[in-house]
PDB file of N, CA and C in Angstrom:
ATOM      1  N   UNK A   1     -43.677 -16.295  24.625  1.00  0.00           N
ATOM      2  CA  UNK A   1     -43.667 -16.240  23.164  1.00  0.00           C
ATOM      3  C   UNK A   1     -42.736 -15.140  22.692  1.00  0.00           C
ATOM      4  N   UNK A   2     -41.984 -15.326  21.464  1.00  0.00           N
ATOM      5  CA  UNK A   2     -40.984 -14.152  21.361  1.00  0.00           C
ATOM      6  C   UNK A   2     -41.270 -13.136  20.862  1.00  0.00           C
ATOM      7  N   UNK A   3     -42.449 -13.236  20.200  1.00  0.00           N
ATOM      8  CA  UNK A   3     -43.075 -11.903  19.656  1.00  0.00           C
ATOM      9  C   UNK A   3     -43.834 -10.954  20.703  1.00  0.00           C
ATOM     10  N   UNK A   4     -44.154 -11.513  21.543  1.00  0.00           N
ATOM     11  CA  UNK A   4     -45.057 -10.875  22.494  1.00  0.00           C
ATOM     12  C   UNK A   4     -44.135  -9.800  23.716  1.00  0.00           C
ATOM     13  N   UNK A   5     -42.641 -10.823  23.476  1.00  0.00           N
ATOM     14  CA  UNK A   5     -41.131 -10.002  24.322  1.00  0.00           C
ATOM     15  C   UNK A   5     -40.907  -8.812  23.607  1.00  0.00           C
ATOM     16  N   UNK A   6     -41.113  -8.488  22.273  1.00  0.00           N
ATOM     17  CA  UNK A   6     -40.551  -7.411  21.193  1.00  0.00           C
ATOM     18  C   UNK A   6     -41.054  -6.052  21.858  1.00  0.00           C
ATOM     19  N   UNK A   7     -40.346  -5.309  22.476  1.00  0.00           N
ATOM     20  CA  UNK A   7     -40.488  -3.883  23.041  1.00  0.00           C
ATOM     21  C   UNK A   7     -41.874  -2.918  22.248  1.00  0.00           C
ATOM     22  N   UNK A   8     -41.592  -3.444  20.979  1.00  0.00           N
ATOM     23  CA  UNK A   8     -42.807  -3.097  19.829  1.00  0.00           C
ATOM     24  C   UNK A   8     -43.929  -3.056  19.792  1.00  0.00           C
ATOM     25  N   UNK A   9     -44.031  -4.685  19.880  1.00  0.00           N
ATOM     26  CA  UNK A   9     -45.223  -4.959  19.086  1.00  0.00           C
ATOM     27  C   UNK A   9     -46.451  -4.953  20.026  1.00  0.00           C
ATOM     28  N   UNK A  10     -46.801  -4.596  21.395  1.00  0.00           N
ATOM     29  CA  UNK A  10     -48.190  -3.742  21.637  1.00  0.00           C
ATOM     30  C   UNK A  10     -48.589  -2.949  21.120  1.00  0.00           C
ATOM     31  N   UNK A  11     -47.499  -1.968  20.838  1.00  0.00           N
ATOM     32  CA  UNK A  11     -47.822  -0.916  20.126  1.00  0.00           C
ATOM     33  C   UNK A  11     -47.972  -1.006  18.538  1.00  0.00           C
ATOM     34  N   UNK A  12     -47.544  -1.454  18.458  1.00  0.00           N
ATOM     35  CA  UNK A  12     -47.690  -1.999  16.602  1.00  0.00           C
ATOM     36  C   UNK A  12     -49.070  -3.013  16.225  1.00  0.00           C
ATOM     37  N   UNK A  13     -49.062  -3.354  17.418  1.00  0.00           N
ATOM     38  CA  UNK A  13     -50.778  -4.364  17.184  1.00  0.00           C
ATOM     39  C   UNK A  13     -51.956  -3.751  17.240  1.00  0.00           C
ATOM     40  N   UNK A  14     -51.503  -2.935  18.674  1.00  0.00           N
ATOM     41  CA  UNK A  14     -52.856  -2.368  19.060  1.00  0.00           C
ATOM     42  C   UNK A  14     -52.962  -0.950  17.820  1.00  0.00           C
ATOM     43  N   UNK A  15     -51.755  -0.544  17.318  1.00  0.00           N
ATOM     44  CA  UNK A  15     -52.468   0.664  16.018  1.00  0.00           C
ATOM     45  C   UNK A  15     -52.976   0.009  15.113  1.00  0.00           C
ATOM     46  N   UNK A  16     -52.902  -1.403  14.582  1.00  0.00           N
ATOM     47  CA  UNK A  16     -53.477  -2.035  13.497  1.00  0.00           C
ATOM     48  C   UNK A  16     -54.550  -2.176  13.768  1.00  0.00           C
ATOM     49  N   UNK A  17     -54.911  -2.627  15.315  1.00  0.00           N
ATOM     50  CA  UNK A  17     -56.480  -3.239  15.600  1.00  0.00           C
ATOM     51  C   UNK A  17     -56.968  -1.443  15.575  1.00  0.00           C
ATOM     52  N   UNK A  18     -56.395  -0.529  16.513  1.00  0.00           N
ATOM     53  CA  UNK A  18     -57.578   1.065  15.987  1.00  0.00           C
ATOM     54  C   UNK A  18     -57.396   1.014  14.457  1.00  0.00           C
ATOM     55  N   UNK A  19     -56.465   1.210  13.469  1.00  0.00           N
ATOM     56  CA  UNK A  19     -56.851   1.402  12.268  1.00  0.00           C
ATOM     57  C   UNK A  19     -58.131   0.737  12.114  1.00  0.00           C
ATOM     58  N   UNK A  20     -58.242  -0.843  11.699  1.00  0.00           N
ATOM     59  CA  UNK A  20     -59.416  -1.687  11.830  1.00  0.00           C
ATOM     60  C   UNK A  20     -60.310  -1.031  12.006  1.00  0.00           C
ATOM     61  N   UNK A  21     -60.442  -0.441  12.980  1.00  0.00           N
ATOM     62  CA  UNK A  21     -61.593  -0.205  14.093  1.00  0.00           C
ATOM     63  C   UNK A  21     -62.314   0.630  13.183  1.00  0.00           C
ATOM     64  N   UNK A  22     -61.639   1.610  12.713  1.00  0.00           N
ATOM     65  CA  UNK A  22     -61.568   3.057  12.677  1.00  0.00           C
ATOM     66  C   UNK A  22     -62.117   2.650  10.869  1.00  0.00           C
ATOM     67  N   UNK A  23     -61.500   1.648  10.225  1.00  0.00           N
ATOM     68  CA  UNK A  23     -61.921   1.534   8.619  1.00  0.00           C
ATOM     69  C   UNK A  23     -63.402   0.708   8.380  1.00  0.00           C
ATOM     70  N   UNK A  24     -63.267  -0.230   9.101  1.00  0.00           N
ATOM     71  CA  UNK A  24     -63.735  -0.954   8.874  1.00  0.00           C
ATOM     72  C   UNK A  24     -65.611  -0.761   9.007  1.00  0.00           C
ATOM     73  N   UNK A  25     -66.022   0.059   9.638  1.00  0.00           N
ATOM     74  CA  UNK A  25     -67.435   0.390   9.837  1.00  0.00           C
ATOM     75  C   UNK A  25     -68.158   1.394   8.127  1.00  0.00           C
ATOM     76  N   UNK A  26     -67.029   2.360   8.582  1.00  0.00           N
ATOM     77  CA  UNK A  26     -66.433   2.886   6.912  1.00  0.00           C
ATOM     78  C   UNK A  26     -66.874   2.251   5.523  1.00  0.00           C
ATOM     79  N   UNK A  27     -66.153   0.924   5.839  1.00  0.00           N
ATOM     80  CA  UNK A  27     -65.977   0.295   4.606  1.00  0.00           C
ATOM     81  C   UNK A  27     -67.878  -0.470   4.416  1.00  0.00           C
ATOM     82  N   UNK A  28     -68.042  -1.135   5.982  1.00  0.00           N
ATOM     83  CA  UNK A  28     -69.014  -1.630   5.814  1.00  0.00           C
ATOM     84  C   UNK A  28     -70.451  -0.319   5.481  1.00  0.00           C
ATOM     85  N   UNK A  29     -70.097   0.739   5.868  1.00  0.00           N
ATOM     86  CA  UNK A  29     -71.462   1.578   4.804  1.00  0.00           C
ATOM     87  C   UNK A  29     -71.508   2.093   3.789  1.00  0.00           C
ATOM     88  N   UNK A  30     -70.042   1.902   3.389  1.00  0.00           N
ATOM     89  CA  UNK A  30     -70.098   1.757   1.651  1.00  0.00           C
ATOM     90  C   UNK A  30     -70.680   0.710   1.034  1.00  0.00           C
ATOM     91  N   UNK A  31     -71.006  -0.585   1.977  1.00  0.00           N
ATOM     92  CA  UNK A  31     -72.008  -1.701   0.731  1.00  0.00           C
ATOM     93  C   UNK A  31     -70.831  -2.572   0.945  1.00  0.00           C
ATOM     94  N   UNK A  32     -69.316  -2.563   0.933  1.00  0.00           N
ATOM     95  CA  UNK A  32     -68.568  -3.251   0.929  1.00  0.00           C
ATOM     96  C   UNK A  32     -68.939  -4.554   1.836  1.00  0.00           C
ATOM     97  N   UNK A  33     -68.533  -5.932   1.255  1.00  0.00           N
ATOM     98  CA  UNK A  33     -69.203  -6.919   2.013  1.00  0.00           C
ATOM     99  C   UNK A  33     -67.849  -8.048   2.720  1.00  0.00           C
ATOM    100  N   UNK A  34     -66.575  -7.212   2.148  1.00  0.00           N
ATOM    101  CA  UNK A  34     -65.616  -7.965   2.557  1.00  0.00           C
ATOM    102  C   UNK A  34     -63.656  -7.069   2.434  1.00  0.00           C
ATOM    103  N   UNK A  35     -63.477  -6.866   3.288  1.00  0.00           N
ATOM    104  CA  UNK A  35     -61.755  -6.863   3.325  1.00  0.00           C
ATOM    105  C   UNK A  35     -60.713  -7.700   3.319  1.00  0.00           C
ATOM    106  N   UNK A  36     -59.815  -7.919   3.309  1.00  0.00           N
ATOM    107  CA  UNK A  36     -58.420  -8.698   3.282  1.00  0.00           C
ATOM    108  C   UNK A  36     -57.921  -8.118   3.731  1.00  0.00           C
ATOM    109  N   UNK A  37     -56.942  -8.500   5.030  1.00  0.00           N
ATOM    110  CA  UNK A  37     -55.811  -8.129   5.852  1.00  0.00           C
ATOM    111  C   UNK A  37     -54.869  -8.970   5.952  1.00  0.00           C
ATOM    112  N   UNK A  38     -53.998  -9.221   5.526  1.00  0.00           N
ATOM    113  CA  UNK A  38     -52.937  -9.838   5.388  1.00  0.00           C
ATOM    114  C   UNK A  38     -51.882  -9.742   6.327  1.00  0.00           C
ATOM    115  N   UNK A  39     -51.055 -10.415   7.388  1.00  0.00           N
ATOM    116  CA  UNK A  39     -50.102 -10.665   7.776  1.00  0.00           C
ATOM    117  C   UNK A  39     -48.791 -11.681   7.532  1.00  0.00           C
ATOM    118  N   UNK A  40     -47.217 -10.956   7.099  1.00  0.00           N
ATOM    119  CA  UNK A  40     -46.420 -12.262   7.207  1.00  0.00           C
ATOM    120  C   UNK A  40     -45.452 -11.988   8.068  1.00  0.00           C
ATOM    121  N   UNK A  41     -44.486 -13.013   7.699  1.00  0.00           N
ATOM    122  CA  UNK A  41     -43.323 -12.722   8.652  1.00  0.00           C
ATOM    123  C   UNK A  41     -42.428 -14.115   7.756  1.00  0.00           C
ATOM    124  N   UNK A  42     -41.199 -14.471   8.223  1.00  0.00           N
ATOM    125  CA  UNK A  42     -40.418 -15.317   7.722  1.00  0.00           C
ATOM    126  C   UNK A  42     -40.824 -16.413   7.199  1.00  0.00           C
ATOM    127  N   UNK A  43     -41.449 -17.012   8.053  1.00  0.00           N
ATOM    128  CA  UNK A  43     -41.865 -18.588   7.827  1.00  0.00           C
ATOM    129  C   UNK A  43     -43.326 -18.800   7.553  1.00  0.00           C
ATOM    130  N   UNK A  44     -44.370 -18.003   8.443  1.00  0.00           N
ATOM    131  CA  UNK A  44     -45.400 -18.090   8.381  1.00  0.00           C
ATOM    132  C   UNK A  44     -46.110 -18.625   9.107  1.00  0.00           C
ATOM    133  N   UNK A  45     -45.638 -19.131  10.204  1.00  0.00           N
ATOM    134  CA  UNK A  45     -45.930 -20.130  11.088  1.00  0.00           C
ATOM    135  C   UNK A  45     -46.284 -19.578  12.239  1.00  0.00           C
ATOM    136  N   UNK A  46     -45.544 -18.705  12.695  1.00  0.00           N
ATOM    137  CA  UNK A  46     -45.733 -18.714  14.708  1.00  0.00           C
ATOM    138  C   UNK A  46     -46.423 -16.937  14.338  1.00  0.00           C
ATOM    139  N   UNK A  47     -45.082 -15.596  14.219  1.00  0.00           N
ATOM    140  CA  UNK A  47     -45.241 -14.458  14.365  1.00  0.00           C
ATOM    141  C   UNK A  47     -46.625 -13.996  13.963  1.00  0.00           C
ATOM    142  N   UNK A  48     -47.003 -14.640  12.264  1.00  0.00           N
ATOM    143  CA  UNK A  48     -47.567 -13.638  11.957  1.00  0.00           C
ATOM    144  C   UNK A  48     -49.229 -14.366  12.144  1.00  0.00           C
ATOM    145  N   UNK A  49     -49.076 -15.837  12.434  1.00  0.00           N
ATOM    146  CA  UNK A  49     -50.411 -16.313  13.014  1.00  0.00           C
ATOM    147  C   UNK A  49     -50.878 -15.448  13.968  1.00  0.00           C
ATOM    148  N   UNK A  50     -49.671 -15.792  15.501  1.00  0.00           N
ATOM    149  CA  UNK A  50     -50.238 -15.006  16.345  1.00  0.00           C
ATOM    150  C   UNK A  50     -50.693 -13.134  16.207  1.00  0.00           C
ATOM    151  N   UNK A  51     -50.102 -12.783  15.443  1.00  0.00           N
ATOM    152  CA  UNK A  51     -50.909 -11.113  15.168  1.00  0.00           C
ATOM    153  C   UNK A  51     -52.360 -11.576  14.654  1.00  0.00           C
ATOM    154  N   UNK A  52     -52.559 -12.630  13.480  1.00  0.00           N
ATOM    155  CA  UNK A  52     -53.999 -12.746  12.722  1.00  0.00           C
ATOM    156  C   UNK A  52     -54.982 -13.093  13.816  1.00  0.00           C
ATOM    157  N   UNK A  53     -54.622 -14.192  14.541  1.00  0.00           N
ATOM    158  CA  UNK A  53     -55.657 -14.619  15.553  1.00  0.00           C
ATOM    159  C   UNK A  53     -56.133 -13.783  16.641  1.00  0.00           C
ATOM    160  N   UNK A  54     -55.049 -12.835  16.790  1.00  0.00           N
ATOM    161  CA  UNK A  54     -55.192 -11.231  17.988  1.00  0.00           C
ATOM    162  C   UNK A  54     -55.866 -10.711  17.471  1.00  0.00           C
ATOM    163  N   UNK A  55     -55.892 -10.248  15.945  1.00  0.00           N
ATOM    164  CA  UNK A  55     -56.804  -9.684  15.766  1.00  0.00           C
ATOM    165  C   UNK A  55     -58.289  -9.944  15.139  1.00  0.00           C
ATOM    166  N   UNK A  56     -57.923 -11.032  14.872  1.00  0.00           N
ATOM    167  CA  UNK A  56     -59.033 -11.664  14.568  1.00  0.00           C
ATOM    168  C   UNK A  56     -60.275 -11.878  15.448  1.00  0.00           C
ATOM    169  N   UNK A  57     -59.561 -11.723  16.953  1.00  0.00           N
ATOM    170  CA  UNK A  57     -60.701 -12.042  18.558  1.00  0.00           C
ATOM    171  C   UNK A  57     -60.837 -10.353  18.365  1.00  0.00           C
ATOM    172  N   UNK A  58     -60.403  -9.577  18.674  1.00  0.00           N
ATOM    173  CA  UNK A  58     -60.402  -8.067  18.353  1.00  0.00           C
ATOM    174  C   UNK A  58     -62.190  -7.697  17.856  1.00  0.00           C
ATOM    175  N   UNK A  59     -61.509  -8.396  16.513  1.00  0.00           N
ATOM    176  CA  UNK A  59     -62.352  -7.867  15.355  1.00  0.00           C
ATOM    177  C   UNK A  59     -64.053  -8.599  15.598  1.00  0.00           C
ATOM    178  N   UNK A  60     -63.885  -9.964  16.223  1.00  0.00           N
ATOM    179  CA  UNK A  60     -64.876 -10.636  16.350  1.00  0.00           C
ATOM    180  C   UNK A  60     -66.078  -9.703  17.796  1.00  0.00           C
ATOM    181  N   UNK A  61     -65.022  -9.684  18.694  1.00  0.00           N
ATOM    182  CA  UNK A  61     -65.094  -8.998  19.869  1.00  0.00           C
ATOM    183  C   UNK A  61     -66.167  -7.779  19.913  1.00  0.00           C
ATOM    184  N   UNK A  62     -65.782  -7.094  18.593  1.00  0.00           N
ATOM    185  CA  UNK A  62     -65.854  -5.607  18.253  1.00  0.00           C
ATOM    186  C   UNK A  62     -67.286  -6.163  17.240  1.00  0.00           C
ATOM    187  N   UNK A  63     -67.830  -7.335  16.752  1.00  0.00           N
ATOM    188  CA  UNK A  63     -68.942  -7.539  16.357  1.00  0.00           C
ATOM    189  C   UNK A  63     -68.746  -7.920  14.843  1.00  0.00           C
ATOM    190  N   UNK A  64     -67.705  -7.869  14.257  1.00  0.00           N
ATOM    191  CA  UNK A  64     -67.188  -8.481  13.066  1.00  0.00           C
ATOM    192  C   UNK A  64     -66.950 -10.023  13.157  1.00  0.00           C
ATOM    193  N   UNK A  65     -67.493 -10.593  11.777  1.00  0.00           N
ATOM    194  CA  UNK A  65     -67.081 -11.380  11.286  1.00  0.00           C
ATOM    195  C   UNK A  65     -65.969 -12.184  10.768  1.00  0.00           C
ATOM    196  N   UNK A  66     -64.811 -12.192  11.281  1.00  0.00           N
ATOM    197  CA  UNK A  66     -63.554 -12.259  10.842  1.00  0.00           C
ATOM    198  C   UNK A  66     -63.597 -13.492  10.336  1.00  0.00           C
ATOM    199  N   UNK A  67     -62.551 -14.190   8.990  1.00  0.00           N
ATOM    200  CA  UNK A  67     -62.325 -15.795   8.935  1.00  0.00           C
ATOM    201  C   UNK A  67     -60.723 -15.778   8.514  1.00  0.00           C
ATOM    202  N   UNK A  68     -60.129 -16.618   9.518  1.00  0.00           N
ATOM    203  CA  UNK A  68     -58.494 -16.664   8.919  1.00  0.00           C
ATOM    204  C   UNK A  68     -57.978 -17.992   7.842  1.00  0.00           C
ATOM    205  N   UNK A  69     -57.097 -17.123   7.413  1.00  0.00           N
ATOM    206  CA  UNK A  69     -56.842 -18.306   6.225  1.00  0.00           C
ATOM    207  C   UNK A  69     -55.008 -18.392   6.478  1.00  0.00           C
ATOM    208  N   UNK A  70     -54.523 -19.007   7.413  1.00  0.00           N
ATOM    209  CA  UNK A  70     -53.562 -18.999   7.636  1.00  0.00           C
ATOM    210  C   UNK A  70     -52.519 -20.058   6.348  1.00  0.00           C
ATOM    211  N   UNK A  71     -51.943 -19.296   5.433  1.00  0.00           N
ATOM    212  CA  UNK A  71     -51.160 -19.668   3.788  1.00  0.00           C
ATOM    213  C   UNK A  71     -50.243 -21.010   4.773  1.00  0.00           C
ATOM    214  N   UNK A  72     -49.373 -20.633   4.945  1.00  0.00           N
ATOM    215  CA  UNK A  72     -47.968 -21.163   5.530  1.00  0.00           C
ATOM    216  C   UNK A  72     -48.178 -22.173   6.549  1.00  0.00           C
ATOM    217  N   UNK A  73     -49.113 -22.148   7.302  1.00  0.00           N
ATOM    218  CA  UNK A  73     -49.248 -22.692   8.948  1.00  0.00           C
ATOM    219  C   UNK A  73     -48.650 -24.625   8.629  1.00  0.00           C
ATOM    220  N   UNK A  74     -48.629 -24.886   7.667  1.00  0.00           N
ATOM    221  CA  UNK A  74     -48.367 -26.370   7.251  1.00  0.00           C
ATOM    222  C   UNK A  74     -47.484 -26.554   6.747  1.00  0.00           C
ATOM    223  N   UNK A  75     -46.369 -25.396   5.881  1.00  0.00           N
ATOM    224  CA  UNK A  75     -45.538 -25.329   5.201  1.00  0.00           C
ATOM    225  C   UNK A  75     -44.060 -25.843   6.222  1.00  0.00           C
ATOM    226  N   UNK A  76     -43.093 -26.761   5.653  1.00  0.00           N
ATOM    227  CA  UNK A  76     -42.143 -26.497   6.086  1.00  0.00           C
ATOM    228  C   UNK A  76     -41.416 -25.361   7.076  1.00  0.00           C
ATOM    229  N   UNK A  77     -40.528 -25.596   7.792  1.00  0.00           N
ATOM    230  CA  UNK A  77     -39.730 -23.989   8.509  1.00  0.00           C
ATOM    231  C   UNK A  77     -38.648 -23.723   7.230  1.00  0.00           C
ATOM    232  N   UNK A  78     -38.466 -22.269   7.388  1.00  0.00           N
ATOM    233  CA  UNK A  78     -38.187 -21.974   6.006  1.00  0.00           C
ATOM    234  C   UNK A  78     -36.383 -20.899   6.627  1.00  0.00           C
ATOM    235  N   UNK A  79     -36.647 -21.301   8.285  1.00  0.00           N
ATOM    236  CA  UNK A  79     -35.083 -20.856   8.133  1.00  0.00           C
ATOM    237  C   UNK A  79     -35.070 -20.939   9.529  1.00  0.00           C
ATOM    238  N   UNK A  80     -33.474 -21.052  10.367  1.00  0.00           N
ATOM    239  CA  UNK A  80     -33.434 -21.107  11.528  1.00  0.00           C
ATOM    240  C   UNK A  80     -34.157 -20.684  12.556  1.00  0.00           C
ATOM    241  N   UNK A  81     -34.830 -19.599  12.048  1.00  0.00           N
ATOM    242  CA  UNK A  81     -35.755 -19.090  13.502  1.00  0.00           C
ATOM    243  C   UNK A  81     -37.008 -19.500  13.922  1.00  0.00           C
ATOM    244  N   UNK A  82     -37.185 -20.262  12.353  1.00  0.00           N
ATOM    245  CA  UNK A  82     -39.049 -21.009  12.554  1.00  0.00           C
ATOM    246  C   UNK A  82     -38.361 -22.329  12.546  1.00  0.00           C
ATOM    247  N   UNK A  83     -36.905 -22.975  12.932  1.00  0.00           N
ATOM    248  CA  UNK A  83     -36.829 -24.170  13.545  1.00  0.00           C
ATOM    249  C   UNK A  83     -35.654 -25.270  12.665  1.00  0.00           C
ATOM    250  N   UNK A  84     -35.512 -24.881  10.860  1.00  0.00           N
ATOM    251  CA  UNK A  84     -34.618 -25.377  10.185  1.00  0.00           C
ATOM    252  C   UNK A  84     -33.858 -24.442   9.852  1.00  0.00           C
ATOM    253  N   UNK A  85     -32.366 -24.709   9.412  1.00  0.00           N
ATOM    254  CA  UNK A  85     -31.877 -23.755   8.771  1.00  0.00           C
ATOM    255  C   UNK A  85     -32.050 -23.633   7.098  1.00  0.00           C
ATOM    256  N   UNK A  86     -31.793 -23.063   6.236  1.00  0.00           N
ATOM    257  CA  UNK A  86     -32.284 -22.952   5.218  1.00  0.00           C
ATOM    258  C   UNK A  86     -31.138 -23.834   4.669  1.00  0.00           C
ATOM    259  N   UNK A  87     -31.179 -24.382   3.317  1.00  0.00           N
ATOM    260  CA  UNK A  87     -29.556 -25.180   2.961  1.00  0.00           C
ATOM    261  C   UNK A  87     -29.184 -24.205   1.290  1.00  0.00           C
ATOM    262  N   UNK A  88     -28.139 -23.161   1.284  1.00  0.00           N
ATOM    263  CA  UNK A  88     -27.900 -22.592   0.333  1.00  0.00           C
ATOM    264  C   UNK A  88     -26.778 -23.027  -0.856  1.00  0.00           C
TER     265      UNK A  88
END
């Protein structure tokens, strides 16, 4: 997968999932009964699914409730790299 090749993004995932970690218990003894975490990327399709669903097992893992609402996953490719080129 090409996101998973990016020299980066372990490290860029795994600080999002400690942030998480680290807010989210936080949030839940304030009474709070719900967050939004949002991920995109170009198209919407491949990159930023696969971060939601990583962390989404993470979060489940860790005893949370997670539910994804993936916007894009049906949408057209919206430029050469998610598969069409764009026509300008």
């Amino acid at each position: 997968a090409y996101i998973i090749d990016d020299p980066a993004y372990e490290a860029a995932v795994s600080r999002i999932e400690e942030l998480l970690m680290l807010l989210l218990p936080r949030y839940r003894a304030e009474g709070k009964s719900y967050v939004t975490v949002a991920f995109g990327c170009t198209g919407g399709r491949h990159r930023s699914v696969h971060v939601a669903e990583r962390v989404a097992r993470r979060l489940h893992d860790a005893g949370f409730s997670p539910t994804i609402a993936h916007r894009d996953l049906g949408a057209a490719p919206q430029d050469a790299l998610e598969g069409s080129p764009v026509v300008l």
